[in-house]
Each structure stands twice: as structure tokens, then as C-alpha cells.
PDB file of N, CA and C in Angstrom:
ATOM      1  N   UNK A   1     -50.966 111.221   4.640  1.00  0.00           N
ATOM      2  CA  UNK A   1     -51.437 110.603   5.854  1.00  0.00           C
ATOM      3  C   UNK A   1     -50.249 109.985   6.582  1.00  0.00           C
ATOM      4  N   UNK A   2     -49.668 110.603   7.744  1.00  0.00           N
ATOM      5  CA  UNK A   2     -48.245 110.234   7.811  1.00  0.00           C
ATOM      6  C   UNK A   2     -48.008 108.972   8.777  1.00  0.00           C
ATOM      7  N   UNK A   3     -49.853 109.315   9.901  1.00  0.00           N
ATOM      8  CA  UNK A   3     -50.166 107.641  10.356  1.00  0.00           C
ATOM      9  C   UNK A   3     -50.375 106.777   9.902  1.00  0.00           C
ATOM     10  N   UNK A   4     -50.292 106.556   8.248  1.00  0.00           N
ATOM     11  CA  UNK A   4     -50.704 105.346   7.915  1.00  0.00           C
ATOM     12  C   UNK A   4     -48.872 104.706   7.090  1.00  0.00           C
ATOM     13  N   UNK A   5     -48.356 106.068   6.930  1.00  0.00           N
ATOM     14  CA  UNK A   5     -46.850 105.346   6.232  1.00  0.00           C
ATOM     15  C   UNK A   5     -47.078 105.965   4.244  1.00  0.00           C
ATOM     16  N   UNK A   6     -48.097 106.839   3.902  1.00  0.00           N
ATOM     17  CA  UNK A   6     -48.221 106.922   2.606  1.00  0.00           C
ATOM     18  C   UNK A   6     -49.343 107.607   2.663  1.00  0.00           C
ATOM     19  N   UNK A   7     -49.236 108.410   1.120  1.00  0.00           N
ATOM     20  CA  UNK A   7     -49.979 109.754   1.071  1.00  0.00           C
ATOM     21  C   UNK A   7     -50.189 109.978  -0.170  1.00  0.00           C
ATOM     22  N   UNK A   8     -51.469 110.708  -1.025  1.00  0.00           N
ATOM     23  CA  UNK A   8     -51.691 110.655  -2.236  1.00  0.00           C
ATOM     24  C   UNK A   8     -51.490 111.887  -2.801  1.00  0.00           C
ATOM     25  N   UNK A   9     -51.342 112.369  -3.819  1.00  0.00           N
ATOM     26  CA  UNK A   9     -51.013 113.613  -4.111  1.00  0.00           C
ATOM     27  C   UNK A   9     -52.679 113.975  -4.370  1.00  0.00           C
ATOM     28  N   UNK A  10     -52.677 115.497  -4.439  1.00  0.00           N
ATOM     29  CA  UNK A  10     -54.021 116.087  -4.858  1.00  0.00           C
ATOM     30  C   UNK A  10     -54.478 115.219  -5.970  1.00  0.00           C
ATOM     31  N   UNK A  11     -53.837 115.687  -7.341  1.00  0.00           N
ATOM     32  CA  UNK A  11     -54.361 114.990  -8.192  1.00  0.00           C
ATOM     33  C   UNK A  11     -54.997 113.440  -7.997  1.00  0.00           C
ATOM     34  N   UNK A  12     -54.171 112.734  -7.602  1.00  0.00           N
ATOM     35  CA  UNK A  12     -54.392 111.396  -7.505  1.00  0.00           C
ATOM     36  C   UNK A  12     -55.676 111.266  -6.562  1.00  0.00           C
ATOM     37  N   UNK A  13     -55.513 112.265  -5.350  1.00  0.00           N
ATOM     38  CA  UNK A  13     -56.698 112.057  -4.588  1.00  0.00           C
ATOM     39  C   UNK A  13     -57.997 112.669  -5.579  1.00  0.00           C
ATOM     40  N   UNK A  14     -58.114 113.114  -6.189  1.00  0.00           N
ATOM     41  CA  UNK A  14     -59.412 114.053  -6.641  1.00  0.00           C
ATOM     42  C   UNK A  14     -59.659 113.022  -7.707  1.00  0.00           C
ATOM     43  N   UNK A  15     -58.718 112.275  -8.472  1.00  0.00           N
ATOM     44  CA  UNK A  15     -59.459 111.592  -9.618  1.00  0.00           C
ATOM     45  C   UNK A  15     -59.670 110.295  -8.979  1.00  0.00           C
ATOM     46  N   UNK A  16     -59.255 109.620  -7.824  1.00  0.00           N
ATOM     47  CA  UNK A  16     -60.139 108.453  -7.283  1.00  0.00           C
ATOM     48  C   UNK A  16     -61.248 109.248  -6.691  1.00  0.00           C
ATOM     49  N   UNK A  17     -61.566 110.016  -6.337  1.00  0.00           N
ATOM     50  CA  UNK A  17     -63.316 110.559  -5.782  1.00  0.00           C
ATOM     51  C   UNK A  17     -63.545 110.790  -6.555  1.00  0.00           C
ATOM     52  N   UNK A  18     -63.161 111.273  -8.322  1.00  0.00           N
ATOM     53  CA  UNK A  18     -63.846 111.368  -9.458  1.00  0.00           C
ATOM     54  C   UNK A  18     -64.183 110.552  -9.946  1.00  0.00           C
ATOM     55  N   UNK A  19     -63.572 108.904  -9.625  1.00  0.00           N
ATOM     56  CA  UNK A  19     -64.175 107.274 -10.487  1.00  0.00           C
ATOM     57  C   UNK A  19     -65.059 106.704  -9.630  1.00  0.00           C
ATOM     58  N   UNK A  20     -64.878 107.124  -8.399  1.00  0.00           N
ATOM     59  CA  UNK A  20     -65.764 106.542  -7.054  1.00  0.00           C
ATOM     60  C   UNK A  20     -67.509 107.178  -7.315  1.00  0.00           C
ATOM     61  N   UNK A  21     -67.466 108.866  -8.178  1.00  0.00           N
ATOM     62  CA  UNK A  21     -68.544 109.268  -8.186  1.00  0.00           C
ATOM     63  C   UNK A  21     -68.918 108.756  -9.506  1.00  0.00           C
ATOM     64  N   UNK A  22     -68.182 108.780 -10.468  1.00  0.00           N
ATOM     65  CA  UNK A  22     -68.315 108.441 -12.009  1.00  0.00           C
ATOM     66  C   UNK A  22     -69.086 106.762 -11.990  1.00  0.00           C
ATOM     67  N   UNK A  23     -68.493 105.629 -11.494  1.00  0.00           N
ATOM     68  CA  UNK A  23     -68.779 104.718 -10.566  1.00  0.00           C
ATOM     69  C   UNK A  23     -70.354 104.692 -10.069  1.00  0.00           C
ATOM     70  N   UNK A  24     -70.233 105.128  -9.204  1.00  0.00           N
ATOM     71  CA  UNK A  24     -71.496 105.349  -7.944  1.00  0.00           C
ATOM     72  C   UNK A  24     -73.242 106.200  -9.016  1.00  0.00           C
ATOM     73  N   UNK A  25     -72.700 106.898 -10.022  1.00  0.00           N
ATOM     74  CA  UNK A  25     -73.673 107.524 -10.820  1.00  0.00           C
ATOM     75  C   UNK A  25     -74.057 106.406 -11.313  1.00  0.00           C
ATOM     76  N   UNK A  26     -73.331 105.873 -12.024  1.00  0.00           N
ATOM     77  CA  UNK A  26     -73.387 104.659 -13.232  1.00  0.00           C
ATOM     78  C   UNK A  26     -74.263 103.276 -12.404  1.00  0.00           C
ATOM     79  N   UNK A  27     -73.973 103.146 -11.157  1.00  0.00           N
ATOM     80  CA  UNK A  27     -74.846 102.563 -10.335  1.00  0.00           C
ATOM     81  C   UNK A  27     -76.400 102.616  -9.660  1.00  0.00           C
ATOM     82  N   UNK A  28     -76.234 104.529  -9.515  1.00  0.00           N
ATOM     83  CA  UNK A  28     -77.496 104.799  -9.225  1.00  0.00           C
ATOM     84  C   UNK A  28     -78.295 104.735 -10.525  1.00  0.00           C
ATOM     85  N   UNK A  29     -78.007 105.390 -11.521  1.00  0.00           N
ATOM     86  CA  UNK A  29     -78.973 105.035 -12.946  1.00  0.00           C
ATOM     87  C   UNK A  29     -79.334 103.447 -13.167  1.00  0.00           C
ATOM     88  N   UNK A  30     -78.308 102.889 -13.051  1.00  0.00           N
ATOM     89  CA  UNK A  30     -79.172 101.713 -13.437  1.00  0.00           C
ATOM     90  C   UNK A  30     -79.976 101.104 -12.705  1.00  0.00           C
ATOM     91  N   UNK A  31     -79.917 101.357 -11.036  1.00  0.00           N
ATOM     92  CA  UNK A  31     -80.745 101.348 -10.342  1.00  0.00           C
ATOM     93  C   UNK A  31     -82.232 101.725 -10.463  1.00  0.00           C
ATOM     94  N   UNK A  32     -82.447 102.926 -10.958  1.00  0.00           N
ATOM     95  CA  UNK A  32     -83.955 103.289 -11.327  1.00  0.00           C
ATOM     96  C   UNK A  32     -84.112 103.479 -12.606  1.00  0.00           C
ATOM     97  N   UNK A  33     -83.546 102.297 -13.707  1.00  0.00           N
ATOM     98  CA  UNK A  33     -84.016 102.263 -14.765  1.00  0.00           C
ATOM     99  C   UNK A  33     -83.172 103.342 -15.777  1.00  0.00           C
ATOM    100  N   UNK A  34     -82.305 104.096 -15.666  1.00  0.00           N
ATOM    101  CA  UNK A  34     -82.133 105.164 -16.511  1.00  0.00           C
ATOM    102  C   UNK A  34     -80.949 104.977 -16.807  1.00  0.00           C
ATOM    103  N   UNK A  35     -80.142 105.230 -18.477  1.00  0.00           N
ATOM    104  CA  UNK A  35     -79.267 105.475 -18.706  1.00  0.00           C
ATOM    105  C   UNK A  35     -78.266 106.593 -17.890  1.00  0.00           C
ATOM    106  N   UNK A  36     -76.940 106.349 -17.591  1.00  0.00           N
ATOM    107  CA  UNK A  36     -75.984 107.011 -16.977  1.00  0.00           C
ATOM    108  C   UNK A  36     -75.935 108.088 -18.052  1.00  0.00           C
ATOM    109  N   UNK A  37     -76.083 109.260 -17.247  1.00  0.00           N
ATOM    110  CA  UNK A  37     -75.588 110.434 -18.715  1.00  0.00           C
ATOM    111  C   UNK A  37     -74.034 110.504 -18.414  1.00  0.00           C
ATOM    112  N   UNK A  38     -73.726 111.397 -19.554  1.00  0.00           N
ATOM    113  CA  UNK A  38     -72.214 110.881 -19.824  1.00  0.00           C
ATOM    114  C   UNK A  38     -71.961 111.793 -19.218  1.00  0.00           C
ATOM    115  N   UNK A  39     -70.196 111.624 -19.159  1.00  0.00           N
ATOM    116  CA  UNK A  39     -69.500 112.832 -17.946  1.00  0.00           C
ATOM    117  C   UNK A  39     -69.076 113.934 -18.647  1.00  0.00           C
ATOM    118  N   UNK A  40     -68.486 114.742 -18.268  1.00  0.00           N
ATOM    119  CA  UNK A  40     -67.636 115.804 -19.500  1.00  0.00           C
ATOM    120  C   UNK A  40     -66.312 115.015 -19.513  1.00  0.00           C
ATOM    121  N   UNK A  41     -65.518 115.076 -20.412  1.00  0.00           N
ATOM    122  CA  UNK A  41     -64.725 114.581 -20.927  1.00  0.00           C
ATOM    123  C   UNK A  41     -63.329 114.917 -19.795  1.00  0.00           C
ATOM    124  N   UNK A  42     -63.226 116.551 -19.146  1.00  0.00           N
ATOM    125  CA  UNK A  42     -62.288 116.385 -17.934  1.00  0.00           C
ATOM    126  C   UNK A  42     -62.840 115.547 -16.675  1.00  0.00           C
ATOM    127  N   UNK A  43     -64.042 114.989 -16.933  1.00  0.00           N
ATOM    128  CA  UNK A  43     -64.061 114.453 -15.860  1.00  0.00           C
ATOM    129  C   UNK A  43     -63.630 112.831 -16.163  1.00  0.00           C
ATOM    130  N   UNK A  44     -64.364 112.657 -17.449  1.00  0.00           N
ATOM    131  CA  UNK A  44     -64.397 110.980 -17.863  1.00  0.00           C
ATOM    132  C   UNK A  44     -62.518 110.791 -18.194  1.00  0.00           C
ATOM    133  N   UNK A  45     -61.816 111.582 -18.751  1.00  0.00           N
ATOM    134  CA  UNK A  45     -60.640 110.998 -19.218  1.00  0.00           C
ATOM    135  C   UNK A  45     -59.683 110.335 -18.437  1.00  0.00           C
ATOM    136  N   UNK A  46     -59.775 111.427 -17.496  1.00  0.00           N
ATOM    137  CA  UNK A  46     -58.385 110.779 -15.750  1.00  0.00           C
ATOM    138  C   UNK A  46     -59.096 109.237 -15.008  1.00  0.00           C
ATOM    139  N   UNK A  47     -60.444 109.312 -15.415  1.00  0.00           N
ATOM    140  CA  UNK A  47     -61.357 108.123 -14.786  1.00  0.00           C
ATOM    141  C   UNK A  47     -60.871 106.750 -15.650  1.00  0.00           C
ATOM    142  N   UNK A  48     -61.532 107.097 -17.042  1.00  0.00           N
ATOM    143  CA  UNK A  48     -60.512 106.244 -17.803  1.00  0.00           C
ATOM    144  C   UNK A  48     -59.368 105.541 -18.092  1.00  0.00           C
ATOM    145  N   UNK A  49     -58.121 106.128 -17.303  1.00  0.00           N
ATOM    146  CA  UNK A  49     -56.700 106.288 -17.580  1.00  0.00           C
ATOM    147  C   UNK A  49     -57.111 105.458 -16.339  1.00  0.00           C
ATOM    148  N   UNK A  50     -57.079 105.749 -15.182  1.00  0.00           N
ATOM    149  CA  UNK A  50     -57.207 105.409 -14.216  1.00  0.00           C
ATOM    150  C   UNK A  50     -57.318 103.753 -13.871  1.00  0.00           C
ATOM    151  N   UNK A  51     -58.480 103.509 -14.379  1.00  0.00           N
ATOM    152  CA  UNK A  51     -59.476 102.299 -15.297  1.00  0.00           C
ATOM    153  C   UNK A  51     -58.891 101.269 -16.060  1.00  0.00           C
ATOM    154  N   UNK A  52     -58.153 101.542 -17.033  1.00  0.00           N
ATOM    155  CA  UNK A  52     -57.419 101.096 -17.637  1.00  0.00           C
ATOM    156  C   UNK A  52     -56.364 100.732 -17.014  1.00  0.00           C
ATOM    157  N   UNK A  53     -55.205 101.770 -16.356  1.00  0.00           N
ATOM    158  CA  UNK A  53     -54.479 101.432 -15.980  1.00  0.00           C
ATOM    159  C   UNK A  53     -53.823 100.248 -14.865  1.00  0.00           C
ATOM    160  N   UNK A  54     -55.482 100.403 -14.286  1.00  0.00           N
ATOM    161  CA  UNK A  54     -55.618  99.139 -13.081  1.00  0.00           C
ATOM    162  C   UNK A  54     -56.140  97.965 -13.807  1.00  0.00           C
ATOM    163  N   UNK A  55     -56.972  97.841 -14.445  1.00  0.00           N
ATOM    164  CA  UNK A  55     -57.554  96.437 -15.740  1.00  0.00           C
ATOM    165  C   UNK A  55     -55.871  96.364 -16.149  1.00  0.00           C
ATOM    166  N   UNK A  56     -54.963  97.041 -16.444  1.00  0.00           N
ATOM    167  CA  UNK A  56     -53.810  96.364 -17.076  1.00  0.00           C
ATOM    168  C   UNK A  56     -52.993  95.708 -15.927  1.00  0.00           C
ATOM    169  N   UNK A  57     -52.988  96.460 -15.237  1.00  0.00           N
ATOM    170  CA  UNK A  57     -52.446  96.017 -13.707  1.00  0.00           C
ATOM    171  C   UNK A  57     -52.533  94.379 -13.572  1.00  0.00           C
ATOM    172  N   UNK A  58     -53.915  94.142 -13.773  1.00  0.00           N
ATOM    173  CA  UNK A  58     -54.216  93.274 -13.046  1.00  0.00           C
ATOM    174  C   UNK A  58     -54.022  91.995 -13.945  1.00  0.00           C
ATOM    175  N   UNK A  59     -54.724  92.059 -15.599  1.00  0.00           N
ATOM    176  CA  UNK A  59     -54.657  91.097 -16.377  1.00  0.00           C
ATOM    177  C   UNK A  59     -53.454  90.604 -17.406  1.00  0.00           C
ATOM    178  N   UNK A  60     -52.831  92.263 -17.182  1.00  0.00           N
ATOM    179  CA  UNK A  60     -51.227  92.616 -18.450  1.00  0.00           C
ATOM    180  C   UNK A  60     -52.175  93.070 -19.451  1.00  0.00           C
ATOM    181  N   UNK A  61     -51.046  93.468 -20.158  1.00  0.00           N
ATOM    182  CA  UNK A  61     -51.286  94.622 -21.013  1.00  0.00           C
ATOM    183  C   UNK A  61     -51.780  93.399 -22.483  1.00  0.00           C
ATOM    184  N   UNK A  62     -51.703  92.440 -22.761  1.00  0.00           N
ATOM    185  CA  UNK A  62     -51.883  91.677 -23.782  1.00  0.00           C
ATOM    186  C   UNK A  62     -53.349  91.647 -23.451  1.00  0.00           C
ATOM    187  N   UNK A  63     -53.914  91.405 -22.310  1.00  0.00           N
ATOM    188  CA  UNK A  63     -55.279  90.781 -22.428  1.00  0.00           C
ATOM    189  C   UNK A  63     -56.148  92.696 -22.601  1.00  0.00           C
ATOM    190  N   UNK A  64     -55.175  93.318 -21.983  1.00  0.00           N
ATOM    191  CA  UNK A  64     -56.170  94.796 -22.264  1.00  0.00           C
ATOM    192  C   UNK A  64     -56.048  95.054 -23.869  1.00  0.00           C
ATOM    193  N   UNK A  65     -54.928  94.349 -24.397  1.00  0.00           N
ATOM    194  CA  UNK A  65     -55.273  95.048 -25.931  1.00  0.00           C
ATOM    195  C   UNK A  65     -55.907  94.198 -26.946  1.00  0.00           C
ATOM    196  N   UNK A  66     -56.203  93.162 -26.339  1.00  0.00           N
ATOM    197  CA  UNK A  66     -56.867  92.196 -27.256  1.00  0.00           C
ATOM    198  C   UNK A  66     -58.839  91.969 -26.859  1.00  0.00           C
ATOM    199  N   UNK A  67     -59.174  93.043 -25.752  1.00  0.00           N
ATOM    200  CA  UNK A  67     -60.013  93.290 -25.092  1.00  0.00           C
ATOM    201  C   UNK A  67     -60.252  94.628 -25.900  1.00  0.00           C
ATOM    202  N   UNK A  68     -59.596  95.360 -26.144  1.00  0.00           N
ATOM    203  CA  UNK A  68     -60.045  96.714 -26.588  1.00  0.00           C
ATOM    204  C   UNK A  68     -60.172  97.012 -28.122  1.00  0.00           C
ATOM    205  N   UNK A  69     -59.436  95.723 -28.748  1.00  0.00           N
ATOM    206  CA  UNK A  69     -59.012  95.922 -30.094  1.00  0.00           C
ATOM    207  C   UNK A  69     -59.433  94.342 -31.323  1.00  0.00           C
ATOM    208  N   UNK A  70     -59.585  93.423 -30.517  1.00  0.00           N
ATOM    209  CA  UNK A  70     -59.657  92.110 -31.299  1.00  0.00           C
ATOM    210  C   UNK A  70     -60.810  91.554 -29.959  1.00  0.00           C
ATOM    211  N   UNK A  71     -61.904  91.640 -30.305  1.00  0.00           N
ATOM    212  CA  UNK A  71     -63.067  90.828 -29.229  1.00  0.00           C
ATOM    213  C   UNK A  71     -62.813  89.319 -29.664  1.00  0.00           C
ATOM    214  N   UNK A  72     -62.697  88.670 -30.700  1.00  0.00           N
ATOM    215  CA  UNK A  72     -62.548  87.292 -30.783  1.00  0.00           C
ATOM    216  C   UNK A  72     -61.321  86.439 -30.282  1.00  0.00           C
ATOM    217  N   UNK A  73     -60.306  87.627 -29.990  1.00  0.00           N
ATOM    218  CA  UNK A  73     -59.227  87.125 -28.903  1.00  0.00           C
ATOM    219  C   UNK A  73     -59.327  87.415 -27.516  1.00  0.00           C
ATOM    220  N   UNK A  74     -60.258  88.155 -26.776  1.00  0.00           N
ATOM    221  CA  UNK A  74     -60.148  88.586 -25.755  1.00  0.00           C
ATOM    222  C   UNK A  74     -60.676  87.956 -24.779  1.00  0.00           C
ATOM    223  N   UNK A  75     -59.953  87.920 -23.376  1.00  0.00           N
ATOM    224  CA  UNK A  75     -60.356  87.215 -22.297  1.00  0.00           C
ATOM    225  C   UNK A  75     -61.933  87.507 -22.207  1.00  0.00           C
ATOM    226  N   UNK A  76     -62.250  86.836 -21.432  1.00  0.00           N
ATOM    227  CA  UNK A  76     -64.080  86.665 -21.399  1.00  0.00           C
ATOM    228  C   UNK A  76     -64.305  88.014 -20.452  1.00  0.00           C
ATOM    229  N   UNK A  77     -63.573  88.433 -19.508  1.00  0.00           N
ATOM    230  CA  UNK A  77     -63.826  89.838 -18.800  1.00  0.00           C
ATOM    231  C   UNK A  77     -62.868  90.485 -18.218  1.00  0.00           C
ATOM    232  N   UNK A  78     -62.555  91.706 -18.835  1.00  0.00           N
ATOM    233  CA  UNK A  78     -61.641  92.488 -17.630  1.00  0.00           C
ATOM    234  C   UNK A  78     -62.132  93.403 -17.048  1.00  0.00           C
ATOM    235  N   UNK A  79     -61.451  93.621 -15.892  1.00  0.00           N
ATOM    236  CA  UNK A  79     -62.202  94.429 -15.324  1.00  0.00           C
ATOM    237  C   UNK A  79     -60.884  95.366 -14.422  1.00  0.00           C
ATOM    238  N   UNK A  80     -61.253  96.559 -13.869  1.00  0.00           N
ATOM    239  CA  UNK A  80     -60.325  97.080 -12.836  1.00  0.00           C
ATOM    240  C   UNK A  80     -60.045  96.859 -11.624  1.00  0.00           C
ATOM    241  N   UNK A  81     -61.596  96.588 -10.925  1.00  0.00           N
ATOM    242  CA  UNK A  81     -61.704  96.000  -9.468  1.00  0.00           C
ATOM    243  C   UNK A  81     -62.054  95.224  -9.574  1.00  0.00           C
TER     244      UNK A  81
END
């Protein structure tokens, strides 16, 4: 996008519309009561990475591993957004 000063590569663009839908499912199910069915795994993994990578972003990497690995040490919530 050369009017805005920055531009995403394919990949990068296709797996944020892949967490935005992954996301947005997980919203509509719980909306009418129903478990989110799960994704296929090329879809869930880049979503994940993704996920993670921004939850580390935001809290450091200590509170993501004590969140993923030790619950009695872990901050009360992380989150990505």
C-alpha cells in the first residue's frame, strides 16, 4: 500500500484474514450456544504463532511462559489484543 508508507507480504496478509476469521468463528459459536469446531491445523498453526507472538509482544516472553507452562505463576491474563 504505497499511500499509506507500508505493505504486507502475501503471507502475512492471508494469515491476519486467517485469525480475523479463526477469531470471528470462535465468536459466532459462542454466540448461538455452540462449541467452535476446530480449524485444520494449516489453518490453526500460522493463527497461533501469530497469537502468541503478539501476547509476547505485549507482556514479554516471561509472563507467556509462565502462562503456558506454570499456571500458579502466571499473570492473571494474557492476551494478544
Amino acid at each position: 500500500m504505497p499511500w499509506v508508507g507500508w505493505a504486507l507480504t502475501l503471507d502475512d496478509f492471508l494469515t491476519t484474514r486467517t485469525m480475523e476469521l479463526a477469531v470471528h468463528l470462535d465468536d459466532l459459536a459462542v454466540s448461538v450456544g455452540h462449541p467452535a469446531p476446530d480449524l485444520p491445523d494449516a489453518a490453526f498453526e500460522p493463527v497461533l504463532t501469530l497469537l502468541a507472538r503478539l501476547a509476547a509482544r505485549r507482556h514479554g516472553q516471561a509472563a507467556m511462559l509462565r502462562a503456558l507452562a506454570r499456571s500458579e505463576r502466571a499473570p492473571a491474563a494474557i492476551n494478544a489484543i
